[in-house]
N, C-alpha and C. Protein backbone atom coordinates (compact mmCIF):
# COMPACT_ATOMS: atom_id res chain seq x y z
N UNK A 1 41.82 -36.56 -23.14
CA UNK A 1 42.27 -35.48 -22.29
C UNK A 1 41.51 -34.22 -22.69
N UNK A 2 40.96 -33.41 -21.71
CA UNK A 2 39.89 -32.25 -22.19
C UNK A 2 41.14 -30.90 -22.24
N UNK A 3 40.37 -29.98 -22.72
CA UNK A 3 41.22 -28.70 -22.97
C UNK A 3 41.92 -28.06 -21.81
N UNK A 4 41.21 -28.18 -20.90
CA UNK A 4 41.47 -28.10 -19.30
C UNK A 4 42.61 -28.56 -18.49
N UNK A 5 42.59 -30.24 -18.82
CA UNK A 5 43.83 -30.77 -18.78
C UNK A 5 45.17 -30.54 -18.80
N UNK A 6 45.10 -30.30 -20.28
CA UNK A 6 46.38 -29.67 -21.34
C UNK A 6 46.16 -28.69 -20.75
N UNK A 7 46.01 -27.68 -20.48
CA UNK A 7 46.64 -25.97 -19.91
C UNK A 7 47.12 -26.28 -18.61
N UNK A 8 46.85 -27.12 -17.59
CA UNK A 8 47.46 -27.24 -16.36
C UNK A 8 48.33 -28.31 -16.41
N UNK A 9 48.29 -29.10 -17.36
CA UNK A 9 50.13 -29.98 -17.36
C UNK A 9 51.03 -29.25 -18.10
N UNK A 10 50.45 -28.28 -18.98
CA UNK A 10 51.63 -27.38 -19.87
C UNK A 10 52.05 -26.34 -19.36
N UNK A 11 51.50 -25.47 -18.05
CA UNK A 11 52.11 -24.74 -17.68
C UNK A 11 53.15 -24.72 -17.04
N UNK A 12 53.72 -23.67 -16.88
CA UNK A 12 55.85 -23.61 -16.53
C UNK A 12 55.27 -23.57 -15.26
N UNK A 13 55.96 -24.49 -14.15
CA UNK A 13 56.07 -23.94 -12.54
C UNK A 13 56.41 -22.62 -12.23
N UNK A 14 55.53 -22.17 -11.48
CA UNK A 14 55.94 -20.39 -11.00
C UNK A 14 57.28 -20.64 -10.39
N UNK A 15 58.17 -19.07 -10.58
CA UNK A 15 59.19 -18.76 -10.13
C UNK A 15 59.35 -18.55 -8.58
N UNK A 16 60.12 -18.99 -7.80
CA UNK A 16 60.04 -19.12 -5.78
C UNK A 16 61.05 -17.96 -6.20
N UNK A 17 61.87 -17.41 -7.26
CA UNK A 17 63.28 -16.52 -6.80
C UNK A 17 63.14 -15.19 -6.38
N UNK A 18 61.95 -14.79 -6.55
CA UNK A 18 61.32 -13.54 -6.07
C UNK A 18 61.29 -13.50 -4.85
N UNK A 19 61.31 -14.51 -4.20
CA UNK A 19 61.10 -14.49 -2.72
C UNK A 19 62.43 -14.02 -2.12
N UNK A 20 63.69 -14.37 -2.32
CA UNK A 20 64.72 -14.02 -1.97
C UNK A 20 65.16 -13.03 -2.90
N UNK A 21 64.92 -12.31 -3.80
CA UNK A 21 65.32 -11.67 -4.79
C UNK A 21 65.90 -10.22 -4.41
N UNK A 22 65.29 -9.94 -3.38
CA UNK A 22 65.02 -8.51 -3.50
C UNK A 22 66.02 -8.10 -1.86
N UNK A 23 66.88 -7.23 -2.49
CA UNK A 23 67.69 -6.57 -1.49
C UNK A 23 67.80 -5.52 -1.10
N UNK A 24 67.57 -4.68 -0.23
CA UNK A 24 67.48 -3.56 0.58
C UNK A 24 68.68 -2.88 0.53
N UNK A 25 69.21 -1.79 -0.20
CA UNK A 25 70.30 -1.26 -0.42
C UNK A 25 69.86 -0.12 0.43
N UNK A 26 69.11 0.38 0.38
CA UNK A 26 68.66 2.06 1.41
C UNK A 26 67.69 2.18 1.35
N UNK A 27 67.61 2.75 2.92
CA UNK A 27 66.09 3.24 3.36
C UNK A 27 66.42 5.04 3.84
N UNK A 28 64.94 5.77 3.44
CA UNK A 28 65.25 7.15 3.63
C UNK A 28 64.08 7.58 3.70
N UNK A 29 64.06 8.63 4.82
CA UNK A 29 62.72 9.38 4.85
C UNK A 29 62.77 10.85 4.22
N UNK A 30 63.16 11.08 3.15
CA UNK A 30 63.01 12.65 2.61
C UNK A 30 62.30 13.87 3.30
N UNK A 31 62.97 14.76 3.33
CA UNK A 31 62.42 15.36 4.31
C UNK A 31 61.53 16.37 3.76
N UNK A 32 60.77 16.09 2.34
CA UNK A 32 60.03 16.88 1.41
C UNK A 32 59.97 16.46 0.16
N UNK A 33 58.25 15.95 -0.60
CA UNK A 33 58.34 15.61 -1.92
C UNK A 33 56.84 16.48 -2.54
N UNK A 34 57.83 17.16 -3.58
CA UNK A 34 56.76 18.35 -4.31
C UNK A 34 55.55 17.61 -4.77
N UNK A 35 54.90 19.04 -4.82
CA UNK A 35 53.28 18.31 -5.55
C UNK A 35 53.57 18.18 -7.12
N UNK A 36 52.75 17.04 -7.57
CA UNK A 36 52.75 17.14 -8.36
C UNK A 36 54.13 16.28 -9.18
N UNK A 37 55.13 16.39 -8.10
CA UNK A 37 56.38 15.90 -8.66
C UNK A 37 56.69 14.43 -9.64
N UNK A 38 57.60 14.48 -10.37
CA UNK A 38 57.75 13.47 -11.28
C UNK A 38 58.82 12.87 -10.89
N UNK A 39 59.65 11.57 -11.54
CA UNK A 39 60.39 10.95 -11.14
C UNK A 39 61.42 10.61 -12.29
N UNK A 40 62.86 10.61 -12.54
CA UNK A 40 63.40 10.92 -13.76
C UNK A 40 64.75 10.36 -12.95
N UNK A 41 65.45 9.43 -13.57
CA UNK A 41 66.79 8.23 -13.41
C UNK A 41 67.50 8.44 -14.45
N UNK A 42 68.72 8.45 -14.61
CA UNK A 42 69.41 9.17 -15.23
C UNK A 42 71.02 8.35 -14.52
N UNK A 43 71.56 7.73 -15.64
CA UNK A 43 73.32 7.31 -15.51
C UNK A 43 74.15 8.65 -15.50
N UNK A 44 74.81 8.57 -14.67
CA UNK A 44 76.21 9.11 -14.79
C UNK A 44 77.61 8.72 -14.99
N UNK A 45 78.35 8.85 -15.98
CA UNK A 45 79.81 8.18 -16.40
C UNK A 45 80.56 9.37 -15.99
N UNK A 46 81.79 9.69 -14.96
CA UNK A 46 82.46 10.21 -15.21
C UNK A 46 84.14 9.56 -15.57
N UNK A 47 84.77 10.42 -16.15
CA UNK A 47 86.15 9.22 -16.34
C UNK A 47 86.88 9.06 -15.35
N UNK A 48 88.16 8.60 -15.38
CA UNK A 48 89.14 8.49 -14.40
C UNK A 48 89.62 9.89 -13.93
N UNK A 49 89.83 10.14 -12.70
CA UNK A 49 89.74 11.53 -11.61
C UNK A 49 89.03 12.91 -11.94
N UNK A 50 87.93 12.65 -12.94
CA UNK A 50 86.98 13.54 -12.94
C UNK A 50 86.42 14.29 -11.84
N UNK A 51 86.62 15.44 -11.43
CA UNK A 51 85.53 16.14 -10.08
C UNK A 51 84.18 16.37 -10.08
N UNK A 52 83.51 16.01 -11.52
CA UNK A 52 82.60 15.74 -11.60
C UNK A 52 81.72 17.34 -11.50
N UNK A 53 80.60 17.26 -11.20
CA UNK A 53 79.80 18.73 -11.17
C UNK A 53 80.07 19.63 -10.43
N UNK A 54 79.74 20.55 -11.14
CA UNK A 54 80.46 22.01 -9.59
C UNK A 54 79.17 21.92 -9.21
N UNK A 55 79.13 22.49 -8.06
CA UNK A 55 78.40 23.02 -6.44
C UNK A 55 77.40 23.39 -7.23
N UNK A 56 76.21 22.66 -6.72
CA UNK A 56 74.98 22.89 -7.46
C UNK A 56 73.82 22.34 -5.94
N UNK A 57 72.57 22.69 -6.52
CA UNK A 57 71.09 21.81 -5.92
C UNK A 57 70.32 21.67 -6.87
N UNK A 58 69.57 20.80 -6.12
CA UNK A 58 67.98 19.84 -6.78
C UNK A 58 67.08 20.56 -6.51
N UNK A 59 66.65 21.42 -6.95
CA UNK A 59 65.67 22.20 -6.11
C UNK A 59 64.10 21.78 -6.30
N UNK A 60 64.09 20.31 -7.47
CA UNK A 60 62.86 19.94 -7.26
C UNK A 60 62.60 19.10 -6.31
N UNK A 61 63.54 18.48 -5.88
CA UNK A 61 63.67 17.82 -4.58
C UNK A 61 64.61 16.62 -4.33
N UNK A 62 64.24 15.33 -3.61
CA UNK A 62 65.60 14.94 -2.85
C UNK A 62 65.87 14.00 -4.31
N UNK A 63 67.19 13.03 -4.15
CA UNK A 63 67.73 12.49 -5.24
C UNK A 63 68.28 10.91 -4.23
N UNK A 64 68.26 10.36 -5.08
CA UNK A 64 68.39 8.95 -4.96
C UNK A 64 69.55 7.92 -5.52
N UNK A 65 70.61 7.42 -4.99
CA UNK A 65 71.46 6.65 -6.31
C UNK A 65 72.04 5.57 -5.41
N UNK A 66 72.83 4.82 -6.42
CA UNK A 66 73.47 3.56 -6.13
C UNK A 66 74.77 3.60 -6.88
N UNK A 67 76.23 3.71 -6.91
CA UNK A 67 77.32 3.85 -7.43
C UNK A 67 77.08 2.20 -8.15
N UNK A 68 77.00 2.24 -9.38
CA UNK A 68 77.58 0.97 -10.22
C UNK A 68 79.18 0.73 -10.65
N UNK A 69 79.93 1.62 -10.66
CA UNK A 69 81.49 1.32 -10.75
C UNK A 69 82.16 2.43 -10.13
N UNK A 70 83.43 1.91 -9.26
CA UNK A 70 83.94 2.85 -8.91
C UNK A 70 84.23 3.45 -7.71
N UNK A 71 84.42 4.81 -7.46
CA UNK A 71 84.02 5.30 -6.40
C UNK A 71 83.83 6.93 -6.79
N UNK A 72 83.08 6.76 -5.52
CA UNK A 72 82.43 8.44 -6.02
C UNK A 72 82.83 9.29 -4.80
N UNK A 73 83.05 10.17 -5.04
CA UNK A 73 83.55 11.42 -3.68
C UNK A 73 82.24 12.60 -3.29
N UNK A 74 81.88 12.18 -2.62
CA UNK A 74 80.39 13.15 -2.40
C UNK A 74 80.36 14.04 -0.77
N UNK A 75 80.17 14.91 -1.10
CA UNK A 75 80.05 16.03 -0.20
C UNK A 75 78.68 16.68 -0.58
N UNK A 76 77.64 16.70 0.69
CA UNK A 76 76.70 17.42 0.36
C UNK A 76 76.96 18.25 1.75
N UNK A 77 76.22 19.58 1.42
CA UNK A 77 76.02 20.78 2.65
C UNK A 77 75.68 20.19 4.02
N UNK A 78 76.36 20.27 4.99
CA UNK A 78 76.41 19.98 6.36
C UNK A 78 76.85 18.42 6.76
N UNK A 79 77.52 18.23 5.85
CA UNK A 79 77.93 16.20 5.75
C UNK A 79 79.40 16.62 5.30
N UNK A 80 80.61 15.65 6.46
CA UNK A 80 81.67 15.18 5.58
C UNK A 80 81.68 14.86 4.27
N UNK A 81 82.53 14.94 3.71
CA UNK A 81 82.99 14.48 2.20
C UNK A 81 83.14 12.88 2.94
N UNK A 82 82.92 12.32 1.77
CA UNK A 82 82.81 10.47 1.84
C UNK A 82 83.33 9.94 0.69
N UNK A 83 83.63 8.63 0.66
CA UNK A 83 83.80 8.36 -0.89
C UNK A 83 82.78 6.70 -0.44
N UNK A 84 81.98 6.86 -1.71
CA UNK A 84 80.82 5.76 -1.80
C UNK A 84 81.18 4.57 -2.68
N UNK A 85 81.40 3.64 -2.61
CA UNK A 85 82.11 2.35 -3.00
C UNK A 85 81.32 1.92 -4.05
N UNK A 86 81.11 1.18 -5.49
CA UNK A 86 80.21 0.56 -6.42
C UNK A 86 79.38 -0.80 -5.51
N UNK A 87 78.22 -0.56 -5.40
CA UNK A 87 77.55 -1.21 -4.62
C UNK A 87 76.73 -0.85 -3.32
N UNK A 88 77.16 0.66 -3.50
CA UNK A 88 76.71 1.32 -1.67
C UNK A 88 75.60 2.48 -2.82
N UNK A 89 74.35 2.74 -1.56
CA UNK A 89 74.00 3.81 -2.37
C UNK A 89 73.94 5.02 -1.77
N UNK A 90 73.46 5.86 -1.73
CA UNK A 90 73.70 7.66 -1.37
C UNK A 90 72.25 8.55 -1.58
N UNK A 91 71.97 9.22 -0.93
CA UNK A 91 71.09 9.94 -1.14
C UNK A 91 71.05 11.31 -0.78
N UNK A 92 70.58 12.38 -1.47
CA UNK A 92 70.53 13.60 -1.04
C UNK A 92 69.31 14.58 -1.02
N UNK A 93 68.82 15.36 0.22
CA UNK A 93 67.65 15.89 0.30
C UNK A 93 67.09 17.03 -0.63
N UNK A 94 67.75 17.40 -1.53
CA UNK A 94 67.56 18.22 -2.15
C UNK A 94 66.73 19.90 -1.82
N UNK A 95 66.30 19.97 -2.89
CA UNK A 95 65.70 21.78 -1.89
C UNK A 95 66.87 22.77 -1.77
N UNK A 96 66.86 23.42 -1.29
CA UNK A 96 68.32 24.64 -0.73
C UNK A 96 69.37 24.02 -0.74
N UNK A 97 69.91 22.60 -0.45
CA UNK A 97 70.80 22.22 0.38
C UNK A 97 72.17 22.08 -1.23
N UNK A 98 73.12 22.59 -0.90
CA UNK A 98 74.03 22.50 -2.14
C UNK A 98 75.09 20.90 -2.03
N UNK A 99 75.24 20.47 -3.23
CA UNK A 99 75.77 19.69 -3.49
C UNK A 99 77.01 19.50 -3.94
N UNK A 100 78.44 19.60 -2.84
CA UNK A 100 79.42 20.12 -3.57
C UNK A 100 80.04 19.28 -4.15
N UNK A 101 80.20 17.87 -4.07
CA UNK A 101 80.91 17.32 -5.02
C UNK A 101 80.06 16.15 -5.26
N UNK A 102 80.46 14.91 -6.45
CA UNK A 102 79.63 13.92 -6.97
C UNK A 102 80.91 13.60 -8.16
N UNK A 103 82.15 13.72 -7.91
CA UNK A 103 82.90 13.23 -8.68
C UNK A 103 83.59 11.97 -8.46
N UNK A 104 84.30 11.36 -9.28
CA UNK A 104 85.17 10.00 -9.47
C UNK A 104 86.60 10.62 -8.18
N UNK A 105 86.41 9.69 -6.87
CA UNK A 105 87.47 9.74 -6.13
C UNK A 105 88.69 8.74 -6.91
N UNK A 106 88.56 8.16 -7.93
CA UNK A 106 90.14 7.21 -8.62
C UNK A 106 90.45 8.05 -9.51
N UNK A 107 91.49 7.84 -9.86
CA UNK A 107 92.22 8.13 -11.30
C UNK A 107 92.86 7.08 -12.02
N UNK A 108 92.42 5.90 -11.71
CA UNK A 108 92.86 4.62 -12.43
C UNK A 108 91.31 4.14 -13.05
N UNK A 109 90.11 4.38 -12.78
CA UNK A 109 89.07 3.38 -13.24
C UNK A 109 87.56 4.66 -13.58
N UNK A 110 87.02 4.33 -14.17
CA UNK A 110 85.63 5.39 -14.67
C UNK A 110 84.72 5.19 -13.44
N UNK A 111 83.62 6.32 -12.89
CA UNK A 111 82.92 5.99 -12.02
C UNK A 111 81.56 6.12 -13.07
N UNK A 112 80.65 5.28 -12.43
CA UNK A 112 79.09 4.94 -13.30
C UNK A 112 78.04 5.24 -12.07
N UNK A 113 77.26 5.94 -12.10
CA UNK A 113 76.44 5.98 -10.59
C UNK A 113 74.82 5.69 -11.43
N UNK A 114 73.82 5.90 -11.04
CA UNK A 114 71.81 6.09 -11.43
C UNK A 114 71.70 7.06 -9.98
N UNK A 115 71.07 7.98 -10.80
CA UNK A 115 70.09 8.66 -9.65
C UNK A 115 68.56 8.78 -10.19
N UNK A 116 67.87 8.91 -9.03
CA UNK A 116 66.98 9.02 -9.06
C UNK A 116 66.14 10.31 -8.54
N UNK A 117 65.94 11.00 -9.45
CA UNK A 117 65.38 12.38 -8.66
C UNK A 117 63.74 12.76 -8.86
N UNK A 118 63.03 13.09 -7.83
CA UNK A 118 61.83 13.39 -7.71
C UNK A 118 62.22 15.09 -8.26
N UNK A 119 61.45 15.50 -9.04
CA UNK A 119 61.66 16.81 -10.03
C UNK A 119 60.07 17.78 -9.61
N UNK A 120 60.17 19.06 -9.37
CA UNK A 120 59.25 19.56 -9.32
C UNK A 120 58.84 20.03 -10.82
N UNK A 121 57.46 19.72 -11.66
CA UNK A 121 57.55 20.73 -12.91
C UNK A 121 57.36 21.99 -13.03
N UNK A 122 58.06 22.11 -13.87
CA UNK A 122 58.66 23.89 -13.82
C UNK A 122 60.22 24.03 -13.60
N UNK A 123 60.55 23.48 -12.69
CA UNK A 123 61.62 23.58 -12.11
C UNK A 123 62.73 22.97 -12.96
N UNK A 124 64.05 23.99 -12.72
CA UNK A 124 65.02 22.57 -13.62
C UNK A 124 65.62 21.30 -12.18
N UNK A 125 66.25 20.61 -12.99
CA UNK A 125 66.60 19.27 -12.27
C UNK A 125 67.36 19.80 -11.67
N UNK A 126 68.76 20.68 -11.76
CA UNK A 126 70.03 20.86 -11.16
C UNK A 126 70.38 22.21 -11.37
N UNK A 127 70.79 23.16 -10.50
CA UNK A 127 71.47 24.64 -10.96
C UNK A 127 72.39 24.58 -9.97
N UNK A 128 73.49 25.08 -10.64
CA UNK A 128 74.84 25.54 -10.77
C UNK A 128 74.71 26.75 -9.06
N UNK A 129 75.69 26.59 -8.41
CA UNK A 129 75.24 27.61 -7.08
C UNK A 129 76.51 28.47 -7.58
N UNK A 130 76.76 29.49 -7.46
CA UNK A 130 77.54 30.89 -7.93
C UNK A 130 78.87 30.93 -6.87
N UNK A 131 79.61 31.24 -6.87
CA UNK A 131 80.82 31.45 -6.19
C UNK A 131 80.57 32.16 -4.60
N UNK A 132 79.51 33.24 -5.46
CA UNK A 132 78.91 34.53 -4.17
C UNK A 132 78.09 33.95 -3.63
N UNK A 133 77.74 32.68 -3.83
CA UNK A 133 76.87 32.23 -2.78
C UNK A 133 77.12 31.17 -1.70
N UNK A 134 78.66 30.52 -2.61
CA UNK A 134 79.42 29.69 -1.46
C UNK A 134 80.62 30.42 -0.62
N UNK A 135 80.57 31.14 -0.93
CA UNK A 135 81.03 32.53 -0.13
C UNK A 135 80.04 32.62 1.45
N UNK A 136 79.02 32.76 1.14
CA UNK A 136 77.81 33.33 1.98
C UNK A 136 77.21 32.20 2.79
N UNK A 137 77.98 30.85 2.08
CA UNK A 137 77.55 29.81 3.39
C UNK A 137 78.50 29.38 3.25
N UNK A 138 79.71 29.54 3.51
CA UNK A 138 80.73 29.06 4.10
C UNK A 138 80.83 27.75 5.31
N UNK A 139 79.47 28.40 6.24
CA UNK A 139 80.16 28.32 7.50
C UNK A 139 78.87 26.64 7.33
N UNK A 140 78.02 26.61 6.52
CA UNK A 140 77.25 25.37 6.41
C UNK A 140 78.08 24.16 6.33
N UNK A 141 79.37 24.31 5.44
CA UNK A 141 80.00 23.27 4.74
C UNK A 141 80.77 22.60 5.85
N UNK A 142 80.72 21.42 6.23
CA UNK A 142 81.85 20.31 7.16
C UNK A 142 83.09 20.93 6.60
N UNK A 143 84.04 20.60 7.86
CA UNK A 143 85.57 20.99 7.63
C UNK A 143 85.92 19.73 6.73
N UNK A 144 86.96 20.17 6.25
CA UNK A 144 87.38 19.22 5.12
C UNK A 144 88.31 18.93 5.74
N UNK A 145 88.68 17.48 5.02
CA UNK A 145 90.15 16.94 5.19
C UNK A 145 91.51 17.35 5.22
N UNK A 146 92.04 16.87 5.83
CA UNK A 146 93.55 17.38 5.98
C UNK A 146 94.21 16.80 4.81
């Protein structure tokens, strides 16, 4: 048997599971990605009925996620409040647009989310929006729930 032989009866059969592997959780056309921009994923744990971050934006740009446990209560500027199920994912355009909530809608179970944010450098990832400024767009925010 030549050397040739032996390497093609010893090799492992290629894997077919790739072919079905791959599942389409979301599709999105961002409506802006900085020059230059980088890309930075990042877990979030909050605990049971956490509200999670105050009213903030991405101002390096849009953000990307998939809830891994839980549920999450998300309100971004000009969108109903929603609550996103572990298994659904979410996305937000980032830029100006404020982000008012991203907290745990339970108080019985921890929420776990990944985002994915395209970051301008220089820029920070997330700032805090001021009271006087959700004051001043009031009128951007969806009516809330009864």
């Amino acid at each position: 048997m030549s050397d040739s032989d032996s390497t093609s009866t010893d090799q492992k059969p290629r894997s077919t599971a790739w072919q079905t592997a791959l599942t389409v959780v979301q599709e999105a056309v961002p409506p802006f990605i900085p020059a230059n921009a980088h890309a930075m994923t990042v877990v979030i744990e909050y605990p049971p009925g956490d509200p999670g971050t105050p009213p903030h934006r991405h101002p390096g740009g849009p953000a990307f996620g998939y809830v891994l446990e839980g549920e999450m209560r998300m309100e971004v500027e000009g969108e109903p409040e929603r609550i996103i199920p572990a298994g659904e994912a979410f996305w937000e355009p980032g830029g100006d647009v404020i982000h008012y909530q991203d907290g745990n809608a339970r108080d019985d179970v921890r929420l776990r989310f990944t985002v994915t944010m395209l970051c301008d450098p220089g820029q920070p990832m997330l700032v805090l929006v001021e009271d006087e400024e959700l004051a001043q767009r009031k009128d951007r925010r969806a009516p809330r729930p009864a």
